[in-house]
Protein backbone atom coordinates (compact mmCIF):
# COMPACT_ATOMS: atom_id res chain seq x y z
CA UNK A 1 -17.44 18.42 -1.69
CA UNK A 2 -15.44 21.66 -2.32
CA UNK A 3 -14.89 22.90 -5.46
CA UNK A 4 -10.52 22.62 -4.92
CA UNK A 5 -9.26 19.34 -3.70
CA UNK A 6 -7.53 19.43 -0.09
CA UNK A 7 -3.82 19.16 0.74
CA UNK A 8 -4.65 15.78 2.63
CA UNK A 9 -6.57 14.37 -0.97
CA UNK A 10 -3.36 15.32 -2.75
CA UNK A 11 -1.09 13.53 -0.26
CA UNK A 12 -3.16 10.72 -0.08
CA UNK A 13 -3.42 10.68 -3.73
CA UNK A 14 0.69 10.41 -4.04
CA UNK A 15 0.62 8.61 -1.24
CA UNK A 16 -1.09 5.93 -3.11
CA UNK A 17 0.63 5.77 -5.55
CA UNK A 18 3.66 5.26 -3.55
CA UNK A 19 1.73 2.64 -1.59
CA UNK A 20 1.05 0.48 -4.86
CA UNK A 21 4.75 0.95 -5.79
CA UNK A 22 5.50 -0.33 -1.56
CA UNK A 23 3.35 -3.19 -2.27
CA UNK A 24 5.19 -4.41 -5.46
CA UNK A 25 8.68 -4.02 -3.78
CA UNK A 26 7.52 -5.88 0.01
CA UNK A 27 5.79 -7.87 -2.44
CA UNK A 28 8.54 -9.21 -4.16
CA UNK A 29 11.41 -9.52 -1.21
CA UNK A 30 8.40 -11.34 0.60
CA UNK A 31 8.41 -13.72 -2.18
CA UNK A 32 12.28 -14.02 -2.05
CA UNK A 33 12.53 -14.13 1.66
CA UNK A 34 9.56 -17.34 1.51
CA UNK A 35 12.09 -19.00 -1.00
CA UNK A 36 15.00 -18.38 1.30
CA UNK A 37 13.21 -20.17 3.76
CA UNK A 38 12.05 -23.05 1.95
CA UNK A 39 15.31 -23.59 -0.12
CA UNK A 40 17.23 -23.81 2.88
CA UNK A 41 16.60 -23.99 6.58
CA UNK A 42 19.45 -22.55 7.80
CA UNK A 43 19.11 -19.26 6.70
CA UNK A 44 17.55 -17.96 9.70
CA UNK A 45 17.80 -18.06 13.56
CA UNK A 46 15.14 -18.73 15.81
CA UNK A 47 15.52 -16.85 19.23
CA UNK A 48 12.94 -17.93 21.75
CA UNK A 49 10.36 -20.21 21.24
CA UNK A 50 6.73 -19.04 20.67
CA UNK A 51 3.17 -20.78 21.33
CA UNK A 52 3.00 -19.88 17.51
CA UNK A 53 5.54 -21.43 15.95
CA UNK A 54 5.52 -23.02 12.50
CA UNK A 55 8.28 -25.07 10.49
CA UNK A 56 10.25 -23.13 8.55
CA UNK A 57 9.56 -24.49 5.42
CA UNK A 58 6.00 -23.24 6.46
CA UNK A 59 6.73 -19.79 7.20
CA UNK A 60 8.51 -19.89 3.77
CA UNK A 61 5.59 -21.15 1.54
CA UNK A 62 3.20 -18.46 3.14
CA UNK A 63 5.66 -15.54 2.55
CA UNK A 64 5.54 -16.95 -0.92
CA UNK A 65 2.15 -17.02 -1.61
CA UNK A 66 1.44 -13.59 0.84
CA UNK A 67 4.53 -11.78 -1.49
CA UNK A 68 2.60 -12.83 -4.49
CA UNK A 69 -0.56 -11.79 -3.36
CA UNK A 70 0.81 -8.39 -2.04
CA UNK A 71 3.18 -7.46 -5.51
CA UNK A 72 -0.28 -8.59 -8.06
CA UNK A 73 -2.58 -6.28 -5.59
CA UNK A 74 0.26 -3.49 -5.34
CA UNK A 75 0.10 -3.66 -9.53
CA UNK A 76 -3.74 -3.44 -9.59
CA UNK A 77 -3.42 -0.49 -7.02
CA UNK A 78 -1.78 1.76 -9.93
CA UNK A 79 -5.10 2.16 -11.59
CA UNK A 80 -6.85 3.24 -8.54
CA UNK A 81 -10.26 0.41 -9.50
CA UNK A 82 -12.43 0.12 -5.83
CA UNK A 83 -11.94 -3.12 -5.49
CA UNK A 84 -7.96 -3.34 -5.69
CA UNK A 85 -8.21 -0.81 -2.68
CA UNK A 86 -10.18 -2.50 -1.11
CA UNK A 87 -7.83 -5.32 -1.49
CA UNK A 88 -4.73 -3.43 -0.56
CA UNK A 89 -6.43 -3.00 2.84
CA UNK A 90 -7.01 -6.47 3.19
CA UNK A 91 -3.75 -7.80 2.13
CA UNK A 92 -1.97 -5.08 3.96
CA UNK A 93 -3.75 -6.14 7.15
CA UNK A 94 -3.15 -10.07 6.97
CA UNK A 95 0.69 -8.57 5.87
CA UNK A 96 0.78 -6.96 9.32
CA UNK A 97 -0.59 -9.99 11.18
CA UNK A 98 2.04 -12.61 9.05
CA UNK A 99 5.01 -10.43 9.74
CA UNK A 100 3.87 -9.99 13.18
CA UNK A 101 4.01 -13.62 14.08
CA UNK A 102 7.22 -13.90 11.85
CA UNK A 103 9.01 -11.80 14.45
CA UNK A 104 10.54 -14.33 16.15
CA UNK A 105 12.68 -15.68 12.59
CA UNK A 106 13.57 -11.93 11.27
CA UNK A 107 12.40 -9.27 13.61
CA UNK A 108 13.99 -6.07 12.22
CA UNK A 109 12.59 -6.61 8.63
CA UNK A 110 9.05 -7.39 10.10
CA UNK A 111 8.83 -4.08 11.68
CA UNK A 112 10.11 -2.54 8.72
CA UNK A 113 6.89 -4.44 6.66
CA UNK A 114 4.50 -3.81 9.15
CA UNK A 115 4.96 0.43 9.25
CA UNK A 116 4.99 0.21 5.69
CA UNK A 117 1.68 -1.71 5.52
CA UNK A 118 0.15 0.79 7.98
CA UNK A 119 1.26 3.65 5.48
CA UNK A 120 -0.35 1.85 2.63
CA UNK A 121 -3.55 1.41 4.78
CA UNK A 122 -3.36 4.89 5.93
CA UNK A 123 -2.88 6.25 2.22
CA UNK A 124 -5.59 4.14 0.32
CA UNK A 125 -8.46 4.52 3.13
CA UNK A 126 -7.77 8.02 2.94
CA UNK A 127 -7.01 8.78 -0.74
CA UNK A 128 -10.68 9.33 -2.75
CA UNK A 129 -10.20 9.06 -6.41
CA UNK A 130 -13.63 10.70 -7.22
CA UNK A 131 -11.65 14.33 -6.08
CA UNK A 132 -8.79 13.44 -8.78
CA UNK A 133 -10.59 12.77 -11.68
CA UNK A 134 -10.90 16.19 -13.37
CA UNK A 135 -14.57 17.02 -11.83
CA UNK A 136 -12.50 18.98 -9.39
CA UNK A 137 -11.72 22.62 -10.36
CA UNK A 138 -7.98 22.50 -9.89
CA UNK A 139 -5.81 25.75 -10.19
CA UNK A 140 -2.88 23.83 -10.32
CA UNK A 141 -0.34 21.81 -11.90
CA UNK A 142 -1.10 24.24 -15.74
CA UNK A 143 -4.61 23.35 -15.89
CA UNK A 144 -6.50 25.76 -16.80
CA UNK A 145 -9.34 26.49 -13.83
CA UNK A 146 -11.47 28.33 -16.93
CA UNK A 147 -12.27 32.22 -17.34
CA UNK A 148 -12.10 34.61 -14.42
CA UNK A 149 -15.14 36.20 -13.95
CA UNK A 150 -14.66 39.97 -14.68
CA UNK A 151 -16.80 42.05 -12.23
CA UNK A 152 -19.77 43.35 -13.76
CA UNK A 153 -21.86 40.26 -15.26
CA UNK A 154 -24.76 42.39 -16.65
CA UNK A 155 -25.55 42.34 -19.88
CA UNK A 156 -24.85 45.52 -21.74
């Protein structure tokens, strides 16, 4: 490892952050749009008919408990623990593959969710916490790096 974090770590590492705050939001309109569809059918048009099609009602409990899911994973994201990134990825995938089959009830908003799911992959796989956590020598931000080392280091 280098002793100065990379731009990409730095991204990633705002990038994550972002993602966790993604997850909360798609989170929570996933959870509103599952309750839309269960309290009333008529909310949304079906276009053409697909070998996967589910009831309504269906599609609406699983956005439900997916939105749920996604907005308490996106929370446990913020502290940056291995095993809530490792469950962003997971969520984030079976997010993709949900909104991908809902594309026949809302299609514009499932595109939407699934490029921000692949940014929230994309950040967390990438972002390592273990360069952010002040082993790094950062020059930076007003931390101080330490002394400068003056040229001559022989004793006198």
């Amino acid at each position: 490892m280098s002793e100065y974090p990379s731009a990409k770590q730095g991204f990633a590492a705002g990038t994550s952050m972002a993602a966790a705050v993604i997850m909360v939001t798609v989170g929570i309109i996933q959870l509103c749009q599952g309750i839309a569809a269960v309290a009333k059918n008529e909310v949304f048009l079906v276009g053409v008919e697909y070998v996967y099609k589910f009831d309504l009602t269906t599609w609406g409990w699983i956005h439900i408990v997916l939105g749920a899911v996604v907005a308490i994973v996106g929370l446990a994201l913020f502290t940056g623990a291995g095993w809530a990134r490792v469950s962003a990825i997971i969520v984030a995938a079976v997010s993709i593959l949900a909104n991908f089959l809902w594309l026949p009830y809302y299609p514009v908003w499932s595109l939407v969710i699934i490029a921000l799911d692949v940014v929230v992959i994309w950040a967390v796989s990438t972002w390592n916490p273990a360069a952010d956590d002040g082993s790094v020598r950062r020059t930076y931000g007003g931390t101080d790096p330490g002394p400068v080392p003056t040229g001559d280091t022989r004793s006198r």
